[in-house]
Each structure stands twice: as structure tokens, then as C-alpha cells.
PDB file of N, CA and C in Angstrom:
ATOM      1  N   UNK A   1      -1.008  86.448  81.548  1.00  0.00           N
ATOM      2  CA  UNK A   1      -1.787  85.466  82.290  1.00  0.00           C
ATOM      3  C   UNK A   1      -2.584  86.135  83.405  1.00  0.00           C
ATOM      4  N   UNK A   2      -1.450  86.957  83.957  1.00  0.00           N
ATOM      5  CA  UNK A   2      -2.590  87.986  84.920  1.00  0.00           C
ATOM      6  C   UNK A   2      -3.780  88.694  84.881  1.00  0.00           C
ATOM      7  N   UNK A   3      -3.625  89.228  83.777  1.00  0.00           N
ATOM      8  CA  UNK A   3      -4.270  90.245  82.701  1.00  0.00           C
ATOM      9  C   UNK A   3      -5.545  89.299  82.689  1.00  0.00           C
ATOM     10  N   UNK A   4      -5.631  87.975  82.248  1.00  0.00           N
ATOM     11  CA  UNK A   4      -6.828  87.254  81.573  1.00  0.00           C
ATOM     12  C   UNK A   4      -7.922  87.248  83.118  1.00  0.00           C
ATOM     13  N   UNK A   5      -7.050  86.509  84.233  1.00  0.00           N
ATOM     14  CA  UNK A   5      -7.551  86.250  85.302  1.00  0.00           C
ATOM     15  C   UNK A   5      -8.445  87.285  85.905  1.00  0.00           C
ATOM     16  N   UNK A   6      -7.691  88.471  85.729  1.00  0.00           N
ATOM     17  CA  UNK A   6      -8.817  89.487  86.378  1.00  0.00           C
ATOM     18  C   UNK A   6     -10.104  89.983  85.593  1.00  0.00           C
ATOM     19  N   UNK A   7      -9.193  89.523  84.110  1.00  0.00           N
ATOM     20  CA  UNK A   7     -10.646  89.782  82.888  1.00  0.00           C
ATOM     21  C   UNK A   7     -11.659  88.450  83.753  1.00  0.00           C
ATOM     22  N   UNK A   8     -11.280  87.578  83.797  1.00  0.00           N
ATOM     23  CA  UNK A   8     -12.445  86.405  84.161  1.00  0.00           C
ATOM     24  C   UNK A   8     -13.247  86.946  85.448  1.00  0.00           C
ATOM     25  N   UNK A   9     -12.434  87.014  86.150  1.00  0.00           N
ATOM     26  CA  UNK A   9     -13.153  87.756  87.590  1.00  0.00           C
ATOM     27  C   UNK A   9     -14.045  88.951  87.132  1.00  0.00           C
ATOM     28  N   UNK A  10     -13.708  89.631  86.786  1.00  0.00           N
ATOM     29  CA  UNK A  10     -14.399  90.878  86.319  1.00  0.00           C
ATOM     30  C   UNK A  10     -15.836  90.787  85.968  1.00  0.00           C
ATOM     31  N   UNK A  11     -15.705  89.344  84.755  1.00  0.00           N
ATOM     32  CA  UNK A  11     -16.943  89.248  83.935  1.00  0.00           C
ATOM     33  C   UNK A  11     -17.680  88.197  85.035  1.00  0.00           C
ATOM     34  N   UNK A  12     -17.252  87.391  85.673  1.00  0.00           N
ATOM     35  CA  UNK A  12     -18.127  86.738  86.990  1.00  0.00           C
ATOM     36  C   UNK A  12     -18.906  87.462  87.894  1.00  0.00           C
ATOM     37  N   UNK A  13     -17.665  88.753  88.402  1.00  0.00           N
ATOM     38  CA  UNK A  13     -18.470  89.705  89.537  1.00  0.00           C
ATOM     39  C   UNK A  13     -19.650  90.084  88.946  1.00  0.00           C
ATOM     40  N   UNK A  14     -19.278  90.690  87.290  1.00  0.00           N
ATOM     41  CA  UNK A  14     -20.108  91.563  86.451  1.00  0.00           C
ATOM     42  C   UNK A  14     -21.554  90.601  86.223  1.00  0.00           C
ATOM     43  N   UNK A  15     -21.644  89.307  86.360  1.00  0.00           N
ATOM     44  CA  UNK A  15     -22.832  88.434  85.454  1.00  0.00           C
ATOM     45  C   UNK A  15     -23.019  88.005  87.101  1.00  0.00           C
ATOM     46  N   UNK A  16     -22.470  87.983  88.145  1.00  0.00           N
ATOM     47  CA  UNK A  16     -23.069  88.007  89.900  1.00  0.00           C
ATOM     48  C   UNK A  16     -23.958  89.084  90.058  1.00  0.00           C
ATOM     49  N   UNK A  17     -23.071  90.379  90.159  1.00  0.00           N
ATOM     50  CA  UNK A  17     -23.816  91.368  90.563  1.00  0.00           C
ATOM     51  C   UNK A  17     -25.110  91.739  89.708  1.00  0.00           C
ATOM     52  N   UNK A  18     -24.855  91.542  88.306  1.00  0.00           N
ATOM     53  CA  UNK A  18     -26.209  91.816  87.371  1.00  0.00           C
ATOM     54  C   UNK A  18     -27.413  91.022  87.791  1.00  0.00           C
ATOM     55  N   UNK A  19     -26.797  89.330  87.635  1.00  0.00           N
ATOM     56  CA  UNK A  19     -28.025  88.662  88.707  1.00  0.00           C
ATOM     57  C   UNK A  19     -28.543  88.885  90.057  1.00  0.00           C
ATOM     58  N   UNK A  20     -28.195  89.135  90.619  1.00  0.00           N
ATOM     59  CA  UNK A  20     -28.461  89.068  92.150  1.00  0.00           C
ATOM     60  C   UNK A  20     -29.762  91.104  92.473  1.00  0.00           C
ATOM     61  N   UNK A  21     -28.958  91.656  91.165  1.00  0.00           N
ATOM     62  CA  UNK A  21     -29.691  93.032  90.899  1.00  0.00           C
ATOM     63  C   UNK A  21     -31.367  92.745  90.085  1.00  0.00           C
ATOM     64  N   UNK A  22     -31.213  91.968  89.622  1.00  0.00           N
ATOM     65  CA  UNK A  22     -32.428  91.998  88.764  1.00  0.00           C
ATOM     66  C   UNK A  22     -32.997  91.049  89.784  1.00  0.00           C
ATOM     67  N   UNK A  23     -32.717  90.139  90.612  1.00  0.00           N
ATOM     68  CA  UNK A  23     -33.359  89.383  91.811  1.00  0.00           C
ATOM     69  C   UNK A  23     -34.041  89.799  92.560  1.00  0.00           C
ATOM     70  N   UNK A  24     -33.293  90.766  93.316  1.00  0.00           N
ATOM     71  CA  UNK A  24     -33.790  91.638  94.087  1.00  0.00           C
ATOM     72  C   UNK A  24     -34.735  92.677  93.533  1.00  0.00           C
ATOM     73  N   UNK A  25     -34.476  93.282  92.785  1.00  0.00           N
ATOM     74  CA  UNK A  25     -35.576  94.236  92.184  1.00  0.00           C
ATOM     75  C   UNK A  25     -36.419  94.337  91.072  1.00  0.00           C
ATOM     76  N   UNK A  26     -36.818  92.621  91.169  1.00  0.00           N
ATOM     77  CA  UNK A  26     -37.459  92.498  89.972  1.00  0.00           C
ATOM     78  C   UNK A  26     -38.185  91.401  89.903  1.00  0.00           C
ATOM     79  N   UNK A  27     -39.840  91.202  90.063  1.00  0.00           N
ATOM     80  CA  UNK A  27     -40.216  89.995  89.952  1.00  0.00           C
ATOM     81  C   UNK A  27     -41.345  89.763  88.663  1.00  0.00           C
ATOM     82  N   UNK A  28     -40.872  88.560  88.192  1.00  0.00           N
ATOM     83  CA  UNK A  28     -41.241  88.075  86.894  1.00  0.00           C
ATOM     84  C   UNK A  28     -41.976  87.267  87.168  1.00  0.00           C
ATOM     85  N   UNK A  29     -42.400  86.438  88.300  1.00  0.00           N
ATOM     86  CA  UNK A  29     -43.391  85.519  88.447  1.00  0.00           C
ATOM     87  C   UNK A  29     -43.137  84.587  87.590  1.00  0.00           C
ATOM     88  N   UNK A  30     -41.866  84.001  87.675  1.00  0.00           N
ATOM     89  CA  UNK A  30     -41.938  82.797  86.881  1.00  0.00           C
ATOM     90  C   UNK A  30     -42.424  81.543  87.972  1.00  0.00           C
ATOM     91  N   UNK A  31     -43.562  81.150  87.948  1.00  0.00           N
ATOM     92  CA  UNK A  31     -44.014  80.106  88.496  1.00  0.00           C
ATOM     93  C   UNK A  31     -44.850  79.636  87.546  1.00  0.00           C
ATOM     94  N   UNK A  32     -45.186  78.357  87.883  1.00  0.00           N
ATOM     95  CA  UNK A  32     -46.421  77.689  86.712  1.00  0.00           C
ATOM     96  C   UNK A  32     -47.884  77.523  87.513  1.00  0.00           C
ATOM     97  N   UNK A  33     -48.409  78.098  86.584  1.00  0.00           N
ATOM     98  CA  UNK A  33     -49.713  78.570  87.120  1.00  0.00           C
ATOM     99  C   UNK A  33     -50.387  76.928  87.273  1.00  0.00           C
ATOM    100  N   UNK A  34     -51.378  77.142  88.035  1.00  0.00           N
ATOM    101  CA  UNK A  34     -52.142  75.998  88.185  1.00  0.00           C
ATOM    102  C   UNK A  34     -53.435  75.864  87.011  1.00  0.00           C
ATOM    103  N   UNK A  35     -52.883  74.550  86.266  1.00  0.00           N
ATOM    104  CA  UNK A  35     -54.224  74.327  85.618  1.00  0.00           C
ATOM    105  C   UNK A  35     -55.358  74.535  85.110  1.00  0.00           C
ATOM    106  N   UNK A  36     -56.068  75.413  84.587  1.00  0.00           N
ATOM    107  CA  UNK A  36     -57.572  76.162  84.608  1.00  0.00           C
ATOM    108  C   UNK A  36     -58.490  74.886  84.170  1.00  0.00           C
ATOM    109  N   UNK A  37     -59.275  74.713  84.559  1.00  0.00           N
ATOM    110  CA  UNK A  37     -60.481  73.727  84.316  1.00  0.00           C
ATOM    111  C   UNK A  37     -61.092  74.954  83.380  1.00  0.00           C
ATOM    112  N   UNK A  38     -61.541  73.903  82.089  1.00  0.00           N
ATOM    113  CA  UNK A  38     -62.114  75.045  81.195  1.00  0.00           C
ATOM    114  C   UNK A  38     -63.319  74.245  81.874  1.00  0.00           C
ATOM    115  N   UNK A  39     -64.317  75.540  81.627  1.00  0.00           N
ATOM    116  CA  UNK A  39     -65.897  75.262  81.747  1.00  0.00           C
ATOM    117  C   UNK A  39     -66.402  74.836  80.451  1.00  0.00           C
ATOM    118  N   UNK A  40     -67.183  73.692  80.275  1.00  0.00           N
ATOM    119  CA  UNK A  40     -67.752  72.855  79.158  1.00  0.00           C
ATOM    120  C   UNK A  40     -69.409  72.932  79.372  1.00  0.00           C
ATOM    121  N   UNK A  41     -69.831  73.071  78.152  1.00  0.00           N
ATOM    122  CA  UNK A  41     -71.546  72.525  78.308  1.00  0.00           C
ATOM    123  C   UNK A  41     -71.017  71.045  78.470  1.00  0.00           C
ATOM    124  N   UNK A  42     -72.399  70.649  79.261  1.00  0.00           N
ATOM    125  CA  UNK A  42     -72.547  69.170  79.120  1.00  0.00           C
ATOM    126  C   UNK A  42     -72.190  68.685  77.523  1.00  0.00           C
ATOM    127  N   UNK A  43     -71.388  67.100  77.229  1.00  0.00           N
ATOM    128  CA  UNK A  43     -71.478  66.322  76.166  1.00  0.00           C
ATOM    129  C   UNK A  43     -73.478  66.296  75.463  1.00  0.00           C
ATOM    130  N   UNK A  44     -73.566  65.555  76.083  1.00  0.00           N
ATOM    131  CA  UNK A  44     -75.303  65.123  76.612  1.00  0.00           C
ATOM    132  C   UNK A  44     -76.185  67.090  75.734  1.00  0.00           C
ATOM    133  N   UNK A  45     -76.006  68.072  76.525  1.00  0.00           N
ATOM    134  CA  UNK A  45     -76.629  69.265  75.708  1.00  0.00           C
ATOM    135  C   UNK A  45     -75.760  69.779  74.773  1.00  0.00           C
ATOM    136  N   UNK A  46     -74.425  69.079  74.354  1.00  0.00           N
ATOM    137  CA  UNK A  46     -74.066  69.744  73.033  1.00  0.00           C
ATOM    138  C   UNK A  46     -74.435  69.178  71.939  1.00  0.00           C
ATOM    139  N   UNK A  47     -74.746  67.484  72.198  1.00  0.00           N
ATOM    140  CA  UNK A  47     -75.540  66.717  71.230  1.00  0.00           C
ATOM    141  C   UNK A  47     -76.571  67.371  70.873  1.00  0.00           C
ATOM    142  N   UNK A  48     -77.437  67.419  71.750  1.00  0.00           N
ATOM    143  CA  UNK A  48     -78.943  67.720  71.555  1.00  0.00           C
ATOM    144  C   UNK A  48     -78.792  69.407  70.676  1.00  0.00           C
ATOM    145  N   UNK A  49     -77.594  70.366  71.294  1.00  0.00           N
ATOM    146  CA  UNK A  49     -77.905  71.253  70.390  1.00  0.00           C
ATOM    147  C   UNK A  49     -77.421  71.355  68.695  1.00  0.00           C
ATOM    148  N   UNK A  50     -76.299  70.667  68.716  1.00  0.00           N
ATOM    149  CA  UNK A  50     -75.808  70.073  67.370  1.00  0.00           C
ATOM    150  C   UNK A  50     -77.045  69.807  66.915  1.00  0.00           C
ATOM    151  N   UNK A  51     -77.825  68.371  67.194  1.00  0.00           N
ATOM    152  CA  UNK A  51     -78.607  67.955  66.093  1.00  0.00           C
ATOM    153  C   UNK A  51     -79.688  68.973  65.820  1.00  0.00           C
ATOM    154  N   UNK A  52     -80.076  69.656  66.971  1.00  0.00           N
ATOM    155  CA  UNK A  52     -81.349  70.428  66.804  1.00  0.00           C
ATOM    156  C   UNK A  52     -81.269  71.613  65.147  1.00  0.00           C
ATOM    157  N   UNK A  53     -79.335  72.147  65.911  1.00  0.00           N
ATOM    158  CA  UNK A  53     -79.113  73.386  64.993  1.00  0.00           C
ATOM    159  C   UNK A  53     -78.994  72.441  63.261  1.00  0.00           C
ATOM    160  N   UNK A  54     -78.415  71.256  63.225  1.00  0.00           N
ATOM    161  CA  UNK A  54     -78.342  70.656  62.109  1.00  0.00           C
ATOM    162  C   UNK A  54     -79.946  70.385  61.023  1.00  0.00           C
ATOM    163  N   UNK A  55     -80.720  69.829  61.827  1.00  0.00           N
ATOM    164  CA  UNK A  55     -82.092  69.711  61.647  1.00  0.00           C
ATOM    165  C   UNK A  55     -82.622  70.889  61.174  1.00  0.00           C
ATOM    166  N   UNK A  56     -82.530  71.881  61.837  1.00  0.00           N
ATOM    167  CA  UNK A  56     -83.461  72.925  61.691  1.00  0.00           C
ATOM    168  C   UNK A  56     -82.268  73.908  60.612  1.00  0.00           C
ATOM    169  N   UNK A  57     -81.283  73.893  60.273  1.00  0.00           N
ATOM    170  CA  UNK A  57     -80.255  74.298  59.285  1.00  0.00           C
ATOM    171  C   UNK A  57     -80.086  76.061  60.145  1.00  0.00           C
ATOM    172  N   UNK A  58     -80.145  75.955  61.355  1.00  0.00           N
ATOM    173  CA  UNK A  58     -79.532  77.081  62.087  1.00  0.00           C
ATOM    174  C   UNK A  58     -78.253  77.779  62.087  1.00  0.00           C
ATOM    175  N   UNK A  59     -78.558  79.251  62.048  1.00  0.00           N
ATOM    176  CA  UNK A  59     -76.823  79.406  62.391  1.00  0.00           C
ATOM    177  C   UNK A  59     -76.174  79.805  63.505  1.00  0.00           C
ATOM    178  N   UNK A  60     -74.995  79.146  64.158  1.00  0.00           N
ATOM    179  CA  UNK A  60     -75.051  78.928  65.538  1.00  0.00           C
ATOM    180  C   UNK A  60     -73.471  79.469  65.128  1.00  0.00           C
ATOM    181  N   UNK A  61     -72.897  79.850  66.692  1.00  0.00           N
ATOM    182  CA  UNK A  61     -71.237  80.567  66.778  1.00  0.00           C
ATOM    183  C   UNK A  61     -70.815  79.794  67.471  1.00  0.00           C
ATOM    184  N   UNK A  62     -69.762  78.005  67.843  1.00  0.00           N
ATOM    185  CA  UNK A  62     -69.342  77.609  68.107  1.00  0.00           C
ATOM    186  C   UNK A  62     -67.968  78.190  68.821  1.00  0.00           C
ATOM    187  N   UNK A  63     -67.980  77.923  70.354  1.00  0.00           N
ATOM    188  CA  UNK A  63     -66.717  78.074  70.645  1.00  0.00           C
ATOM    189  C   UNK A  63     -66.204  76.952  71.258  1.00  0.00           C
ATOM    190  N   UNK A  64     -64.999  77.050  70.800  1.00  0.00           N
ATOM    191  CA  UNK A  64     -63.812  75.850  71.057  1.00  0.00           C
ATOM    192  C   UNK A  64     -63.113  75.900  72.218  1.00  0.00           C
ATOM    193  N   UNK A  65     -62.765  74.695  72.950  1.00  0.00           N
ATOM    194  CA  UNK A  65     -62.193  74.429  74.189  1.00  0.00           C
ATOM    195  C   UNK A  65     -60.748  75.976  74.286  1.00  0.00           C
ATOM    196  N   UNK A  66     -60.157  76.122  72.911  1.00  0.00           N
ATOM    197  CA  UNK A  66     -59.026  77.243  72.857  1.00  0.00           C
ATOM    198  C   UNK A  66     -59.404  78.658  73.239  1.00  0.00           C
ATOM    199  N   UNK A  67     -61.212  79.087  73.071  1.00  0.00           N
ATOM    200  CA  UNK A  67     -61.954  80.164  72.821  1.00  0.00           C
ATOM    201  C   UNK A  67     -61.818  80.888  71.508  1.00  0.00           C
ATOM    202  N   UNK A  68     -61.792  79.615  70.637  1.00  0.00           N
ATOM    203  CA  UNK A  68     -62.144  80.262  69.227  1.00  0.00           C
ATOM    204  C   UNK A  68     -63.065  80.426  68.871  1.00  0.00           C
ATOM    205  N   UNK A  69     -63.954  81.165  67.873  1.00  0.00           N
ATOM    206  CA  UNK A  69     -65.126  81.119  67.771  1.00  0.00           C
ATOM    207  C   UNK A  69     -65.298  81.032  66.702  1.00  0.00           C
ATOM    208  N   UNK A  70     -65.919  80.259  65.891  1.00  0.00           N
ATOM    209  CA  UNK A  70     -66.663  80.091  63.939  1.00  0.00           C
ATOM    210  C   UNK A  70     -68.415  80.043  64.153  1.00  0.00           C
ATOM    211  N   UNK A  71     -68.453  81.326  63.270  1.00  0.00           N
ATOM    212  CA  UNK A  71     -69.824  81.396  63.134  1.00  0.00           C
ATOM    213  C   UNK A  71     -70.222  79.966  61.330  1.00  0.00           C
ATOM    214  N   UNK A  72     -71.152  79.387  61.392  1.00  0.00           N
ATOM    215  CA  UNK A  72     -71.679  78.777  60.022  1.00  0.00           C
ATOM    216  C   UNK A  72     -73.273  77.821  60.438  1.00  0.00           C
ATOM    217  N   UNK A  73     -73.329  76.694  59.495  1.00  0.00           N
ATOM    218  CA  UNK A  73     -74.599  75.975  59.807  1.00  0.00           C
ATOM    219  C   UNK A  73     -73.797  74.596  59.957  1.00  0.00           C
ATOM    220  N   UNK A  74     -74.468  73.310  61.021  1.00  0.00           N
ATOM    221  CA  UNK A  74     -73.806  72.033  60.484  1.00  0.00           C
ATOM    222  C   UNK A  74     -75.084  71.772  58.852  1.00  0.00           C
ATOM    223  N   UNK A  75     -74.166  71.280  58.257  1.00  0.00           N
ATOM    224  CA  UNK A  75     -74.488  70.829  56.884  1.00  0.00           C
ATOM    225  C   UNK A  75     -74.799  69.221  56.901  1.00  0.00           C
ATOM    226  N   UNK A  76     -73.468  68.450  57.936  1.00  0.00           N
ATOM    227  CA  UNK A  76     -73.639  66.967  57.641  1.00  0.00           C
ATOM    228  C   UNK A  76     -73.032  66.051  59.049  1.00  0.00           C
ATOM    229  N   UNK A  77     -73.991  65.129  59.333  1.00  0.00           N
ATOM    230  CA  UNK A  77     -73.309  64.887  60.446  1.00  0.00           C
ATOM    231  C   UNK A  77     -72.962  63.386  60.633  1.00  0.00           C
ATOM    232  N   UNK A  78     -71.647  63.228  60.692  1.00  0.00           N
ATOM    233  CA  UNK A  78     -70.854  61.893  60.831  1.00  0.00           C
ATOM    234  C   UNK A  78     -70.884  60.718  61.622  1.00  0.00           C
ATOM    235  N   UNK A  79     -71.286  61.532  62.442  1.00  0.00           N
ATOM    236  CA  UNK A  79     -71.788  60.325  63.694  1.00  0.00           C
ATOM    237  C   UNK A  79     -72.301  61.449  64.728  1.00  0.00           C
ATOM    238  N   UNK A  80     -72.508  60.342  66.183  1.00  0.00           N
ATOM    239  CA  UNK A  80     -73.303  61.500  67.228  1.00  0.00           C
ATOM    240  C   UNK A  80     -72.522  62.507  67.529  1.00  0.00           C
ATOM    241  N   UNK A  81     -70.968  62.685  67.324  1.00  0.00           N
ATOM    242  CA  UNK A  81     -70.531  63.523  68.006  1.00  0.00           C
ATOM    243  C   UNK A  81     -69.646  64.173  67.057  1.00  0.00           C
ATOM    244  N   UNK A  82     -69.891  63.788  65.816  1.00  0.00           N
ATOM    245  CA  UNK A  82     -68.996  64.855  64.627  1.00  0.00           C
ATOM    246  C   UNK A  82     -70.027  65.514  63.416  1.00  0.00           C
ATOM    247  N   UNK A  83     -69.357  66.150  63.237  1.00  0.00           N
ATOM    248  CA  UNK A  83     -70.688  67.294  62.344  1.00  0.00           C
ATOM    249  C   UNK A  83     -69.653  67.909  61.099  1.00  0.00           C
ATOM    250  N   UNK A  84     -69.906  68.049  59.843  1.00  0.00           N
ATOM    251  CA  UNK A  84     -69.327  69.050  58.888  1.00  0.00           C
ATOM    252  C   UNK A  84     -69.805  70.250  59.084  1.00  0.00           C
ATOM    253  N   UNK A  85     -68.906  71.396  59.672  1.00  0.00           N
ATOM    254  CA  UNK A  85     -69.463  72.674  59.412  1.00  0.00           C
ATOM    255  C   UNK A  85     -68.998  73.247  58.332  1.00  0.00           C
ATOM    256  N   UNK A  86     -70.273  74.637  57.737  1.00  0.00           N
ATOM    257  CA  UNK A  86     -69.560  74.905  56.871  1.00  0.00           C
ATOM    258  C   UNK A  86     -69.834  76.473  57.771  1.00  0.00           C
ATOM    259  N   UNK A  87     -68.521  77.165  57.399  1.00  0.00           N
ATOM    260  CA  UNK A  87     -68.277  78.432  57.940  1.00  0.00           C
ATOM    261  C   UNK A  87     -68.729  79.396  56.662  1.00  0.00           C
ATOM    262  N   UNK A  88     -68.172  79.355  55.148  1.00  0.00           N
ATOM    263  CA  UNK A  88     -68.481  80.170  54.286  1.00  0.00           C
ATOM    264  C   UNK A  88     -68.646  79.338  52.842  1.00  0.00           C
ATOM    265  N   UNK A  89     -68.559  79.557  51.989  1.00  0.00           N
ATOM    266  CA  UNK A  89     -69.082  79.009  50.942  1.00  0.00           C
ATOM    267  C   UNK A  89     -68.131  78.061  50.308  1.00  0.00           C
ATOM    268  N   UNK A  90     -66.740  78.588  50.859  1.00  0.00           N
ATOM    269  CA  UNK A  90     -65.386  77.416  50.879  1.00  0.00           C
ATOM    270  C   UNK A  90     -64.645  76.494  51.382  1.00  0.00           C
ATOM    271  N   UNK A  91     -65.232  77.149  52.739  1.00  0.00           N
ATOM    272  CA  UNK A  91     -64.513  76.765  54.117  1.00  0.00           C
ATOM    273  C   UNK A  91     -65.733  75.701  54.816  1.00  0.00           C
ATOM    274  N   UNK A  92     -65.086  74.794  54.882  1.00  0.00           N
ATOM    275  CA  UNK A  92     -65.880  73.806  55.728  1.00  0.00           C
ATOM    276  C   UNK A  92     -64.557  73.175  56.700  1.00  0.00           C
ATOM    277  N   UNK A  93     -65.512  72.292  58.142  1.00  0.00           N
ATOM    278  CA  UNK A  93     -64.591  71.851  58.803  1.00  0.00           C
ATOM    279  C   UNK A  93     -65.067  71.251  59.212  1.00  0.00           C
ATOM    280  N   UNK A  94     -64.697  69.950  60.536  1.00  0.00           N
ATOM    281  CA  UNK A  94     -65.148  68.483  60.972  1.00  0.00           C
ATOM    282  C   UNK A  94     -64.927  68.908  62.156  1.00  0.00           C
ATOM    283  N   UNK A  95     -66.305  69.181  62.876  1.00  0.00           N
ATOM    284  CA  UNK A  95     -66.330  69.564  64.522  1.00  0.00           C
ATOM    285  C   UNK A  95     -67.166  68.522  65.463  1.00  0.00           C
ATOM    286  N   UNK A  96     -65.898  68.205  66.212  1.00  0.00           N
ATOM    287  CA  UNK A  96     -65.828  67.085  67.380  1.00  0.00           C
ATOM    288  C   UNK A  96     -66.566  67.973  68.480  1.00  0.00           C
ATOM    289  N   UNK A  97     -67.582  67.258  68.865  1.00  0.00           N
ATOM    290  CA  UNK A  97     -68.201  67.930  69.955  1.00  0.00           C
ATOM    291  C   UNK A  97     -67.540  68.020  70.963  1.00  0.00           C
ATOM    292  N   UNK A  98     -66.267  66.842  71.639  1.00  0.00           N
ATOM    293  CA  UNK A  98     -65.598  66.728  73.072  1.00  0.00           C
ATOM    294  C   UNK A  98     -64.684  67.913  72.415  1.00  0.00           C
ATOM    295  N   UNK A  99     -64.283  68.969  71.390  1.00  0.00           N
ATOM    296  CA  UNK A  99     -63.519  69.931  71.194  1.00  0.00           C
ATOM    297  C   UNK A  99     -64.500  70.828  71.745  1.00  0.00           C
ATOM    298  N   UNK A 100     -65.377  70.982  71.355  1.00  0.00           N
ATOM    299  CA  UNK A 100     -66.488  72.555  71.288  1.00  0.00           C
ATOM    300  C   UNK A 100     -66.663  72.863  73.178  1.00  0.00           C
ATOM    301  N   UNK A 101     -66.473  74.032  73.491  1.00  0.00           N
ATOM    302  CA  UNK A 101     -67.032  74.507  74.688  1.00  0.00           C
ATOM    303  C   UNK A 101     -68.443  75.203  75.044  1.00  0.00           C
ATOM    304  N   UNK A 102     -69.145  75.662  73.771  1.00  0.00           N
ATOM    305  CA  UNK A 102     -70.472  76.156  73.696  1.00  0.00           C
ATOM    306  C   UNK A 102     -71.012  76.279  72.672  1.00  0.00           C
ATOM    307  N   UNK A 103     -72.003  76.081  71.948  1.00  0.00           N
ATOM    308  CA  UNK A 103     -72.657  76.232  70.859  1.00  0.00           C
ATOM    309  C   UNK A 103     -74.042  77.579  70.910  1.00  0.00           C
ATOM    310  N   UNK A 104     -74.422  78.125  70.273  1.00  0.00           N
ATOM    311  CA  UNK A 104     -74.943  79.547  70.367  1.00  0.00           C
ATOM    312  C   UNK A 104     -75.279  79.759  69.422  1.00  0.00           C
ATOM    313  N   UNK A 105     -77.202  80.135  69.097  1.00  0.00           N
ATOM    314  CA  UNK A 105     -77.980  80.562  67.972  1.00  0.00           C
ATOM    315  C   UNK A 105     -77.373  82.233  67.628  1.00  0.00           C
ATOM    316  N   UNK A 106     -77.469  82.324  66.629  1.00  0.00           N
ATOM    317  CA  UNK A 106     -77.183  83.779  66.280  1.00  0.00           C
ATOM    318  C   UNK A 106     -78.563  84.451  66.389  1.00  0.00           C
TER     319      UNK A 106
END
């Protein structure tokens, strides 16, 4: 019974002192960062460049609120603020303008 007790103590001091070591000499910055406001084109000039690039069958490099980027042409457009892109000859996709962060002629 003795035997166990000092095993317990042992592994307490041992998981104290390990914490209190990596505390002191070690910072991880665990805090939560504040928010980033992504920067957006205007709604209002992503319309206007959607339809322009759609109209004129342009090829433009869309980047997304994530900073993804797909280069293709819009092909078809759903309403004012959705468009079919097609990226390659297989790949097509349905791009929401309140997603997109910039649109860009190649």
C-alpha cells in the first residue's frame, strides 16, 4: 500500500514539475487570434465583372473568400449573382459571387 502511494506521488510531482517546466520555458501562443476581415471587391464590381467576362467569353482567375484560385471562362449564368464556370473541359462549377474575393483577366 505504501509502495503504490509514493508511486502516485511520484507520477503527480513528475506530470507538476513537467508542466510548470514547459510553462516557464516555453511559449506556444495559444491565444485566439482576432478575426481577419477578408478584403472583398465590391458585390456591385464583381457583378459588372462577371457579366462583362461572361459576355465577352474571357478568361479570368477567380479567387475565393478561402484564397483559392480557378483559372476558366463563365459559360452560363443563373441569376445576377451565380455563374457556371467551366475550369477545363470536365470540370465545371457554380460560382456565388458573395463567395469570390476577386475576379482577374488573364
Amino acid at each position: 500500500m505504501q509502495a503504490r502511494q509514493l508511486r502516485n506521488r511520484f507520477t503527480a510531482n513528475l506530470i507538476n514539475n513537467t508542466t510548470n517546466f514547459i510553462n516557464n520555458n516555453f511559449d506556444f501562443n495559444i491565444k485566439t487570434a482576432p478575426k481577419i476581415k477578408i478584403k472583398q471587391m465590391p458585390l456591385m464590381q464583381l457583378e459588372i465583372f462577371a457579366e462583362q467576362s461572361f459576355q465577352k467569353n474571357y478568361s479570368v482567375v477567380i479567387t475565393m473568400l478561402n484564397d483559392k484560385q480557378v483559372q476558366g471562362k463563365f459559360i452560363s449564368q443563373v441569376n445576377q449573382n451565380k455563374y457556371v464556370f467551366q475550369v477545363n473541359s470536365k470540370l465545371f462549377s457554380i460560382v456565388s459571387l458573395n463567395l469570390v474575393k476577386s475576379i482577374n483577366l488573364i
